[in-house]
C-alpha atoms as a PDB file:
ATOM      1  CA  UNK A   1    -141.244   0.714  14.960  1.00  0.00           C
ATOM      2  CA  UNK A   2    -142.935   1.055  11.307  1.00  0.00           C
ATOM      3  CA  UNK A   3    -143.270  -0.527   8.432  1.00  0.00           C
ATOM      4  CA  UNK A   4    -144.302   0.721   4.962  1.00  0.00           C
ATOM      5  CA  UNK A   5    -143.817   4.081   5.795  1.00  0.00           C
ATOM      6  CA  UNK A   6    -141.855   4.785   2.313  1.00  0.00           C
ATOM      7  CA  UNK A   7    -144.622   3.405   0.093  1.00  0.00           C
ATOM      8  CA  UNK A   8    -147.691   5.265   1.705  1.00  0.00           C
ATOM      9  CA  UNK A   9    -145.600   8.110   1.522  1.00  0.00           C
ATOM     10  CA  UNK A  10    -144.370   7.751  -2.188  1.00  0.00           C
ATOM     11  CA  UNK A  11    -148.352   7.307  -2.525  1.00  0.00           C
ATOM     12  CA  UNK A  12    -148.791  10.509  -1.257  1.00  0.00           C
ATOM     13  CA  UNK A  13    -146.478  12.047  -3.302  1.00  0.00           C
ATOM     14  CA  UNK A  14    -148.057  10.771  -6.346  1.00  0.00           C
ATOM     15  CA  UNK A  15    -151.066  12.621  -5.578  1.00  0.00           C
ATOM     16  CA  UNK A  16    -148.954  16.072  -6.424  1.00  0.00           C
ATOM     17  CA  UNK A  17    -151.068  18.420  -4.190  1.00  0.00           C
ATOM     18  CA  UNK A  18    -148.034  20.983  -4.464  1.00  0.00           C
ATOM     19  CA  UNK A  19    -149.340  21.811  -7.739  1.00  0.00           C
ATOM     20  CA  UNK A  20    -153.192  22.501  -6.661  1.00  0.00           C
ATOM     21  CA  UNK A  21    -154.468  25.365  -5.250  1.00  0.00           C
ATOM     22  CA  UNK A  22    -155.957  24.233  -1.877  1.00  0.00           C
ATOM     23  CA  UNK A  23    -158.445  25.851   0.143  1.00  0.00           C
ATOM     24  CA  UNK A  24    -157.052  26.244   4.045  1.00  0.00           C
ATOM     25  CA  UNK A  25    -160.916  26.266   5.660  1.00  0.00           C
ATOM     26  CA  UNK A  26    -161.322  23.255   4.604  1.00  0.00           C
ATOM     27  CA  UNK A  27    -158.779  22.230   6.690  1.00  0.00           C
ATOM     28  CA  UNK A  28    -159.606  23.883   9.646  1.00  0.00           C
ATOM     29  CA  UNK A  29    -163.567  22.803   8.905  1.00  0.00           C
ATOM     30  CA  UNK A  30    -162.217  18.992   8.846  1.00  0.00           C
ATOM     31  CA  UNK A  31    -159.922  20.159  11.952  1.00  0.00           C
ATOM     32  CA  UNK A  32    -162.187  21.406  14.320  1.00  0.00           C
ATOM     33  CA  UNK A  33    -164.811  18.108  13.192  1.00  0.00           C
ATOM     34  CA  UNK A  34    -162.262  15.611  14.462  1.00  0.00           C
ATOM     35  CA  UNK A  35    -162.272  17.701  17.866  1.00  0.00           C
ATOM     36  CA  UNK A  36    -166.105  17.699  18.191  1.00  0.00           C
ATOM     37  CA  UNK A  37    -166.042  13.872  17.583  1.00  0.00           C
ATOM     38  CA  UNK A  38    -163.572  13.125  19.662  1.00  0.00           C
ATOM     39  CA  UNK A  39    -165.374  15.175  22.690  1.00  0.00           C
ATOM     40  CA  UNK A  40    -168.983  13.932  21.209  1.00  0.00           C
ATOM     41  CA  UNK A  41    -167.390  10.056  21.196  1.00  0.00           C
ATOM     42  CA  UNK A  42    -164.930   9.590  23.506  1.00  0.00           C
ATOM     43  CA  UNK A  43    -162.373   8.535  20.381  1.00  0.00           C
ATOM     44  CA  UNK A  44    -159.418   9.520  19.560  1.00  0.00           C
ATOM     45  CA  UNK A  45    -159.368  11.157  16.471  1.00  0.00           C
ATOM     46  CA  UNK A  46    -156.150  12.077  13.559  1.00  0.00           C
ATOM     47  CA  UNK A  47    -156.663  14.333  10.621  1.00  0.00           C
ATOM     48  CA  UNK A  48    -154.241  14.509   8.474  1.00  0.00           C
ATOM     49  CA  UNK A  49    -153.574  16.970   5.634  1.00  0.00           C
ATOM     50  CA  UNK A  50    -151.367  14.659   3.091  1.00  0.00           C
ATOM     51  CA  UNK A  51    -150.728  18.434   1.473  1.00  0.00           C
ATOM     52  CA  UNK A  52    -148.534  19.612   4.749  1.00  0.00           C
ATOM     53  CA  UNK A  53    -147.330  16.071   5.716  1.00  0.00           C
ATOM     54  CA  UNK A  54    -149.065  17.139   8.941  1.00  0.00           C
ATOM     55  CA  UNK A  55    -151.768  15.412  11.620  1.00  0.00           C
ATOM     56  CA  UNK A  56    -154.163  16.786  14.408  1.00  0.00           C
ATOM     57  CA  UNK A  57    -154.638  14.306  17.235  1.00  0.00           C
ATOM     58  CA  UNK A  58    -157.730  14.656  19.407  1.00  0.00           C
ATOM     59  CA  UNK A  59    -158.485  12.480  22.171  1.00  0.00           C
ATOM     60  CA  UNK A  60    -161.225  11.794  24.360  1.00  0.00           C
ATOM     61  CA  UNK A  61    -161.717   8.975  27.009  1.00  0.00           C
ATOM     62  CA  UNK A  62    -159.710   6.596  25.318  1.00  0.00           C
ATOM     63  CA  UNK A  63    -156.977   8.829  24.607  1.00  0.00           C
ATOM     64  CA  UNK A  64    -156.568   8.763  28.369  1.00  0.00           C
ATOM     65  CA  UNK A  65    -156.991   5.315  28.422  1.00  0.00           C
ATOM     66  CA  UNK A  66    -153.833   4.835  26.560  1.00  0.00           C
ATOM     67  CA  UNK A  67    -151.691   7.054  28.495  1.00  0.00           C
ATOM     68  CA  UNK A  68    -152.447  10.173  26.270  1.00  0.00           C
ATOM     69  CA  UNK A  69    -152.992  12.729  29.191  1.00  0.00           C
ATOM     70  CA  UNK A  70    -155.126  15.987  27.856  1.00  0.00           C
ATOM     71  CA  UNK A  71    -154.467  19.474  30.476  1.00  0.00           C
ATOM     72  CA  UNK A  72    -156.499  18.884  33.437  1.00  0.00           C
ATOM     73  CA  UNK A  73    -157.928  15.862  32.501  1.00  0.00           C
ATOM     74  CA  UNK A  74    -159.363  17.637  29.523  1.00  0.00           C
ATOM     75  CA  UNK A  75    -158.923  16.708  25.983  1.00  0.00           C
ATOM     76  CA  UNK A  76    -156.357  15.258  24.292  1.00  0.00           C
ATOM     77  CA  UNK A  77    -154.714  17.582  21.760  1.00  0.00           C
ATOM     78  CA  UNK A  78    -151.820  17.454  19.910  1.00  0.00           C
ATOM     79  CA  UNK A  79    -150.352  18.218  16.430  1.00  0.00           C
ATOM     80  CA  UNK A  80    -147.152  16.681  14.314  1.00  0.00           C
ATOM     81  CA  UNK A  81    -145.369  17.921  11.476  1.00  0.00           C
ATOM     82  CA  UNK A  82    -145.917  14.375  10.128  1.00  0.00           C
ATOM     83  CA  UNK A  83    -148.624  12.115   8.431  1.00  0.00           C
ATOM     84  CA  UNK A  84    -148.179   9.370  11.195  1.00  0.00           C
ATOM     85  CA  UNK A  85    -149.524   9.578  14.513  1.00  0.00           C
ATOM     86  CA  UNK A  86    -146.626   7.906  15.785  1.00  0.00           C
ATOM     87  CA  UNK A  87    -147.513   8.274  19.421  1.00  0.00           C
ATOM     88  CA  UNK A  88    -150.505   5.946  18.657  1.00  0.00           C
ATOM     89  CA  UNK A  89    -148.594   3.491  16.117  1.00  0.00           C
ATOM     90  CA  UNK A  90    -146.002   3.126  18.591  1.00  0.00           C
ATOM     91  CA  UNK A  91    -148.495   1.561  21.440  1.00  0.00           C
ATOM     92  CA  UNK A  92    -149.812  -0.763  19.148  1.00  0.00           C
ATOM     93  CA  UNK A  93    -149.077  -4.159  19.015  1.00  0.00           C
ATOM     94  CA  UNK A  94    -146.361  -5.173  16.509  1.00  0.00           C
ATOM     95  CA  UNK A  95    -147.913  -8.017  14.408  1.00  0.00           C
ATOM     96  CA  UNK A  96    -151.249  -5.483  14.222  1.00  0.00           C
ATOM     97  CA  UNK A  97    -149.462  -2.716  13.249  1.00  0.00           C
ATOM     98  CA  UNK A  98    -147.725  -4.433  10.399  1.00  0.00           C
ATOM     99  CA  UNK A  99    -151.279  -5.764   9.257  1.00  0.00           C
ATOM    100  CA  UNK A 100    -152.707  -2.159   9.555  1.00  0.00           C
ATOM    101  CA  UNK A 101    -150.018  -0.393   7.458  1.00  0.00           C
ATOM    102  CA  UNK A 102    -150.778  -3.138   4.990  1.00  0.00           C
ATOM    103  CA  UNK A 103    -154.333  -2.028   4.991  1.00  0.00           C
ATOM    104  CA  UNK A 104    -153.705   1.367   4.913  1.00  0.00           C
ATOM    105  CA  UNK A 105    -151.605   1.076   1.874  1.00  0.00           C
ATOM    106  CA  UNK A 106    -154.287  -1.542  -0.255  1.00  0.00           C
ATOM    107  CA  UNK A 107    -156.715   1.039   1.623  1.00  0.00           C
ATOM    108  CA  UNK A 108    -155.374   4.084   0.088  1.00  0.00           C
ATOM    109  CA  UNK A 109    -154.264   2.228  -3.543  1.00  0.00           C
ATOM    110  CA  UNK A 110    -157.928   1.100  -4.053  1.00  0.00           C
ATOM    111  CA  UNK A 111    -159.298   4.832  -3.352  1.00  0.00           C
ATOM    112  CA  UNK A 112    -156.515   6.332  -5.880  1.00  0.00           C
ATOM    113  CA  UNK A 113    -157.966   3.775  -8.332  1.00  0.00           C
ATOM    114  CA  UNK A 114    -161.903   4.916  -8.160  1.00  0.00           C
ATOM    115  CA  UNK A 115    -163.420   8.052  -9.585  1.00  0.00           C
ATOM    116  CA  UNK A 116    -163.595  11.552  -8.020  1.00  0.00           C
ATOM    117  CA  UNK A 117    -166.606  11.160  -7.129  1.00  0.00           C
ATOM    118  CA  UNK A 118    -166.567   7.747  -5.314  1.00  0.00           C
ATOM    119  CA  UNK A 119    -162.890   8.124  -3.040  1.00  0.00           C
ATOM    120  CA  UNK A 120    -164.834   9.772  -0.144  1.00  0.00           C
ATOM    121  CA  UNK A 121    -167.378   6.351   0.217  1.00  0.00           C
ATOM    122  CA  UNK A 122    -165.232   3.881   1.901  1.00  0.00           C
ATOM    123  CA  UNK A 123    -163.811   2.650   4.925  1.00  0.00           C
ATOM    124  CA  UNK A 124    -161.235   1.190   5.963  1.00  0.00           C
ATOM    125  CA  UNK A 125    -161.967  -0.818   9.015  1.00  0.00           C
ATOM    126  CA  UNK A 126    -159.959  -2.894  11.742  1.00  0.00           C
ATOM    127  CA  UNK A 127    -159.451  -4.176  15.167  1.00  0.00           C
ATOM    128  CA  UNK A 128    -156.400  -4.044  16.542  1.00  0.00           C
ATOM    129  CA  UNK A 129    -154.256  -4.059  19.669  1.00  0.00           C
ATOM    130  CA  UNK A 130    -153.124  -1.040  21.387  1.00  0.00           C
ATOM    131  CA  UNK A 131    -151.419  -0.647  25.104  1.00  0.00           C
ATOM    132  CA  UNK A 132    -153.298   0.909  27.820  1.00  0.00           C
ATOM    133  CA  UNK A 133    -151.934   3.261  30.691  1.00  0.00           C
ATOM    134  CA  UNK A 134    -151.425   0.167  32.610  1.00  0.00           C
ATOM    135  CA  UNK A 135    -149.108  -1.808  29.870  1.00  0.00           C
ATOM    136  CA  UNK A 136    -151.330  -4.234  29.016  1.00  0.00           C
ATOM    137  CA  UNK A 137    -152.775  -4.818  25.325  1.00  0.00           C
ATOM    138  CA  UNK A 138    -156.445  -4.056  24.648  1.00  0.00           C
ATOM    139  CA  UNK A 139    -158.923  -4.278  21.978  1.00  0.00           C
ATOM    140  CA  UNK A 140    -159.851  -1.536  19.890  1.00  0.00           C
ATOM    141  CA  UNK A 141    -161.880  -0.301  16.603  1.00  0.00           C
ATOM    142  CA  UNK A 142    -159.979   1.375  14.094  1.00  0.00           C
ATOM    143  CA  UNK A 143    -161.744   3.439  11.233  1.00  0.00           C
ATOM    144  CA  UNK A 144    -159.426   5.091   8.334  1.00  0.00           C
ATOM    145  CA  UNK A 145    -161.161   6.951   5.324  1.00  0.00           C
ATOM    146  CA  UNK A 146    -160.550  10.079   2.863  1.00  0.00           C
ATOM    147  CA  UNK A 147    -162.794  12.777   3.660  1.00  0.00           C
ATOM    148  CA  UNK A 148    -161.827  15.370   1.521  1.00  0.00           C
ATOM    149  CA  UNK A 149    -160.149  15.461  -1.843  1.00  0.00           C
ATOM    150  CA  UNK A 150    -158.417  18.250  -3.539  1.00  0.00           C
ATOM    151  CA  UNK A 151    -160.326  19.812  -6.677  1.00  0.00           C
ATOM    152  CA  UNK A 152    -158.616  17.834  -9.244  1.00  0.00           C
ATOM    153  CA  UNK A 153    -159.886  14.470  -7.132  1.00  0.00           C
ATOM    154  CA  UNK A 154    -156.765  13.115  -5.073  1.00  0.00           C
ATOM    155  CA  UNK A 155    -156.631  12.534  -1.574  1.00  0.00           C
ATOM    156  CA  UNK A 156    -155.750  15.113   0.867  1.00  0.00           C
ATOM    157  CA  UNK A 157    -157.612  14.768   4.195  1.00  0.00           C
ATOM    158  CA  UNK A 158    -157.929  11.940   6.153  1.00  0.00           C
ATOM    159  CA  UNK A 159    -159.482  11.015   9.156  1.00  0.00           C
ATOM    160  CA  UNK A 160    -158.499   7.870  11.299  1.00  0.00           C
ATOM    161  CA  UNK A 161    -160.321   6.846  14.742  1.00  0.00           C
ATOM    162  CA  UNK A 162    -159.671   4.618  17.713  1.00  0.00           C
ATOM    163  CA  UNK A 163    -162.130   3.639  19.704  1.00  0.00           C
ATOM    164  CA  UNK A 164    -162.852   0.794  22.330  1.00  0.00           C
ATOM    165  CA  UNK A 165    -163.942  -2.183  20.782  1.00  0.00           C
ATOM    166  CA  UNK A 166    -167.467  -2.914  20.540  1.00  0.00           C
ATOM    167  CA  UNK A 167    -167.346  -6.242  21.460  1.00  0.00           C
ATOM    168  CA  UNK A 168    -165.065  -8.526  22.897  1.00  0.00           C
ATOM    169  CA  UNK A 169    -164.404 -11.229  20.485  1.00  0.00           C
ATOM    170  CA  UNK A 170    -160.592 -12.133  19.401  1.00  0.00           C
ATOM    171  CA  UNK A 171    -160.360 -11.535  15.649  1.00  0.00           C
ATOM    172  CA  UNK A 172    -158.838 -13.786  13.407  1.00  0.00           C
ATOM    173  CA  UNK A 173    -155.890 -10.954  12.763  1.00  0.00           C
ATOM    174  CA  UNK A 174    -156.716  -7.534  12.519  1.00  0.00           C
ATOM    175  CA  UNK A 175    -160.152  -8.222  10.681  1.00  0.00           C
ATOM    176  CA  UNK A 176    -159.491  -5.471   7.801  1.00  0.00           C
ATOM    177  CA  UNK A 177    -162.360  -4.919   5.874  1.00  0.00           C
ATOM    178  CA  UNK A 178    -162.748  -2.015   3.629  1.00  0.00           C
ATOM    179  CA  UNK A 179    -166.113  -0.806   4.038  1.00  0.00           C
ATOM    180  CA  UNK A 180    -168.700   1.009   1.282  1.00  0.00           C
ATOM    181  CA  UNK A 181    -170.755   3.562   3.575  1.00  0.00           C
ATOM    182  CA  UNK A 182    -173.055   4.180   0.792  1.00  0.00           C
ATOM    183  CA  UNK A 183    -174.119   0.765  -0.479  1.00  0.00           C
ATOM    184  CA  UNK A 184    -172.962  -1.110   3.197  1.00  0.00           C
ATOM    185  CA  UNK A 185    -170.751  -3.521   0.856  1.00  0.00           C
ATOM    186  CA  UNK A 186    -168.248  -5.041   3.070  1.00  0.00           C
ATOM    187  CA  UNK A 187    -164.923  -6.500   1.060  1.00  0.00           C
ATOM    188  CA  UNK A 188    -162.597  -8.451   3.747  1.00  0.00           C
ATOM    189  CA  UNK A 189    -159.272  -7.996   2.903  1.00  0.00           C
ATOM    190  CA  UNK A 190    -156.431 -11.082   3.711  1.00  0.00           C
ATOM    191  CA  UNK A 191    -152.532 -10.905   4.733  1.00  0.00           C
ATOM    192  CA  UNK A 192    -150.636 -13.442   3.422  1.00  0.00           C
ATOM    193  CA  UNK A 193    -147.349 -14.496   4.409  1.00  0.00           C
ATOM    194  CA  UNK A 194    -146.369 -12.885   0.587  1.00  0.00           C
ATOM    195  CA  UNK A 195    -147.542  -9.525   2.163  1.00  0.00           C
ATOM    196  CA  UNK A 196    -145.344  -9.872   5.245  1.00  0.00           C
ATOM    197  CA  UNK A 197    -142.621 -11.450   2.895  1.00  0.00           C
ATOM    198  CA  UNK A 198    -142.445  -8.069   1.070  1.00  0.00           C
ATOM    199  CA  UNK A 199    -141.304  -5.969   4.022  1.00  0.00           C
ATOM    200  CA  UNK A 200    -137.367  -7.565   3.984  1.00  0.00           C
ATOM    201  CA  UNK A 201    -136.087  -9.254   1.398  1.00  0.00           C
ATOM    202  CA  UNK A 202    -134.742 -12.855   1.189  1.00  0.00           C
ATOM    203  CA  UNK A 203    -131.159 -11.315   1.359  1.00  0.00           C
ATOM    204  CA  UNK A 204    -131.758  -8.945   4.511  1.00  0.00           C
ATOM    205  CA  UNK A 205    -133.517 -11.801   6.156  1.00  0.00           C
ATOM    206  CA  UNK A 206    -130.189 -13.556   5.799  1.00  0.00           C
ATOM    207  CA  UNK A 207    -128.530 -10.542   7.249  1.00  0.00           C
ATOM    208  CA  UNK A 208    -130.731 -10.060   9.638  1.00  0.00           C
ATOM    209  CA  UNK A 209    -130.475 -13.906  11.224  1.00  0.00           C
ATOM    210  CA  UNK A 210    -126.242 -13.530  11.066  1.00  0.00           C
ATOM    211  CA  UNK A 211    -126.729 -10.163  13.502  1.00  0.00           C
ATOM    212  CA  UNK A 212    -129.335 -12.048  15.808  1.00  0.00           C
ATOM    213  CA  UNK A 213    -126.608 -14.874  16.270  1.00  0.00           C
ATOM    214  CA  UNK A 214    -123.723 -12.389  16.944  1.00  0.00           C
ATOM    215  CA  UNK A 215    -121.864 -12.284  13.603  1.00  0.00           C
ATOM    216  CA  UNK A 216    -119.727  -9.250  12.622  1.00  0.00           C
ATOM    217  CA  UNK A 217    -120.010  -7.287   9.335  1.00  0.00           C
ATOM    218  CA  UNK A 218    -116.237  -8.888   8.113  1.00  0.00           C
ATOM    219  CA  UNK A 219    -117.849 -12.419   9.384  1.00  0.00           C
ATOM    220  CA  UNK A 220    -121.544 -12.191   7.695  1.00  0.00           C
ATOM    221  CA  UNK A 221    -119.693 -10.790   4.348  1.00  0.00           C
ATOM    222  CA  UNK A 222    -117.245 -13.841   4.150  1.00  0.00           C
ATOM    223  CA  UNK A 223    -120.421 -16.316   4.728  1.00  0.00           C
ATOM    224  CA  UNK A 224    -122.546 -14.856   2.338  1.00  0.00           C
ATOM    225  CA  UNK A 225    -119.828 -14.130  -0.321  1.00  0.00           C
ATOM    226  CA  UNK A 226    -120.527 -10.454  -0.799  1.00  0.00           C
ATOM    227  CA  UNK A 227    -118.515  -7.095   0.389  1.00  0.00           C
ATOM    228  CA  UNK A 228    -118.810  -5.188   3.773  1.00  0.00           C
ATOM    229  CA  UNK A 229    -120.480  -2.498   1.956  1.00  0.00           C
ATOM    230  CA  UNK A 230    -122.997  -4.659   0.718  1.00  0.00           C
ATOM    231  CA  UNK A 231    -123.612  -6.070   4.281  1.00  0.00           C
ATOM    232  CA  UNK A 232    -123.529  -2.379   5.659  1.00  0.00           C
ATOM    233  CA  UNK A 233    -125.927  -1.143   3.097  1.00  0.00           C
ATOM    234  CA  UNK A 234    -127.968  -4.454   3.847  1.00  0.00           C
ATOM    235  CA  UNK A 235    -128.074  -2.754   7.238  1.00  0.00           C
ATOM    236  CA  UNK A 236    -128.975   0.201   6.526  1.00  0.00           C
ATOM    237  CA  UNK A 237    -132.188  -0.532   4.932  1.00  0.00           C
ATOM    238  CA  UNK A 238    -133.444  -3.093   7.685  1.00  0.00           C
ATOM    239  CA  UNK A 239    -133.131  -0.063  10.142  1.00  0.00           C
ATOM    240  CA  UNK A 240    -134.660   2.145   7.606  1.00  0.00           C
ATOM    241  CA  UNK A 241    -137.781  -0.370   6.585  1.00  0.00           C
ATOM    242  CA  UNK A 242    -138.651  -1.154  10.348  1.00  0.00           C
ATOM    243  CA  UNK A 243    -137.813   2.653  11.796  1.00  0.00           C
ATOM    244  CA  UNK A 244    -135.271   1.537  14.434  1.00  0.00           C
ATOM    245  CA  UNK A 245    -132.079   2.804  15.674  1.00  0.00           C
ATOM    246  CA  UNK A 246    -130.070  -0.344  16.153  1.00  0.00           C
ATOM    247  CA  UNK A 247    -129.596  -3.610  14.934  1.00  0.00           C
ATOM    248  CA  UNK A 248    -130.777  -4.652  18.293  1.00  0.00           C
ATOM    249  CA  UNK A 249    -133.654  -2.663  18.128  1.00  0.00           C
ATOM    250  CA  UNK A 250    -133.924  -4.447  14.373  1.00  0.00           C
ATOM    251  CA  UNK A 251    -133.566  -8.037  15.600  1.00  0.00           C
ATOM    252  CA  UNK A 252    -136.608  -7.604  17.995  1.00  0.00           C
ATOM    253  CA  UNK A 253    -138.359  -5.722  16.055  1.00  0.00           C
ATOM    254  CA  UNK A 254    -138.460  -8.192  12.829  1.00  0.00           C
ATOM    255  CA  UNK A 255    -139.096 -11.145  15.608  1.00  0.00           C
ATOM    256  CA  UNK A 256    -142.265  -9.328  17.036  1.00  0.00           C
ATOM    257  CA  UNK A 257    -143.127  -9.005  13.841  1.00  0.00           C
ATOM    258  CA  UNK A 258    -142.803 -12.687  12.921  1.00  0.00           C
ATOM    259  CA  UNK A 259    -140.972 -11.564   9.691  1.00  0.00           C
ATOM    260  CA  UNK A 260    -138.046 -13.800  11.126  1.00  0.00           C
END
């Protein structure tokens, strides 16, 4: 399951990298960096060119700890013809990971709003909740920042870690902070219940609750005074905005979530 998938990548979009000319050995430089640190570390390492719509996963030691299984016990490696490193987000716990797209998204707003020059000295930071190999959830350190831009300024690389928590503390949430790594400013950044509010509306909410206590289409359209093709286009977008298959899927999803 996902959430804000469509806004960070209508935020890509924006960027319009299609119309720069982009130099590939920068890629593979920035590539074959997220390998050496996840050997060097232990991490597990994405880069992801927001140019292609495409991520390199690397993992080390906790890579394995998670159930991400390298050839011969060797390093984890694996690339996606997507931005997402799905087979990470979809180990994480589902409150966390609806805080960390959140952050992501302020993350990557706040970096399209500074100069050229400044979108490569922040951070965005986090501790979150991840399954290991044995099913259980534990603590880790997540790092998320822009590494390279294009020539015109906008983002197009970025590199996002895991790592085993340094310490082990329960944070209040995911403790997002967005992190200066020139001046060592730390700005904490808060979820409200407005954020969470924002991922269904008031109206799919409604739906939502009518499917969870067994209504039908016909029956949730006569309650709510609207058409079947409202309700069905209702459903439709609460599959689409938490990346399920079925309203099943959608009900426990959206409860996880505590957006219900």
């Amino acid at each position: 399951m996902d959430v804000l998938r469509k806004e960070l990548n209508e935020l890509y979009a924006s960027q319009h990298l299609e119309c720069e000319s982009l130099d590939p050995g920068e890629v593979q430089k920035w590539t074959k960096l997220a390998k050496c640190a996840a050997e060097l570390e232990n991490d597990c390492c994405v880069i992801t060119d927001a140019a292609s719509d495409e991520c390199a996963v690397y993992g080390g030691r906790f890579a394995e700890a998670i159930g991400l299984q390298g050839e011969e016990g060797g390093l984890y490696s694996c690339r996606f013809g997507s931005s997402d490193e799905d087979m990470i987000y979809s180990r994480l716990h589902p409150e966390d990971l609806v805080d960390k797209r959140w952050l992501e998204y302020e993350f990557f707003k706040y970096i399209d709003s500074l100069a050229c020059e400044d979108k490569t000295n922040f951070k965005a930071v986090c501790r979150i909740r991840i399954l290991n190999h044995d099913g259980q959830y534990i603590y880790c350190d997540n790092t998320t920042e822009v590494v390279r831009t294009s020539p015109r300024g906008m983002i197009w690389l970025i590199l996002c870690t895991y790592r085993f928590a340094a310490d082990s503390s329960v944070p209040d949430g995911i403790d997002a902070r967005i992190l200066n790594t020139v001046t060592g400013e730390i700005r904490p950044i808060t979820f409200t219940e407005t954020c969470r509010n924002r991922i269904l509306t008031s109206r799919e909410k409604e739906v939502l609750l009518l499917i969870r206590d067994g209504w039908l289409s016909k029956q949730i359209a006569s309650r709510l005074g609207i058409s079947i093709h409202t309700v069905n286009r209702h459903r439709q977008n609460i599959l689409e905005k938490l990346s399920v298959g079925n309203s099943v899927e959608a009900v426990k999803a959206a409860m996880a979530m505590k957006l219900l």
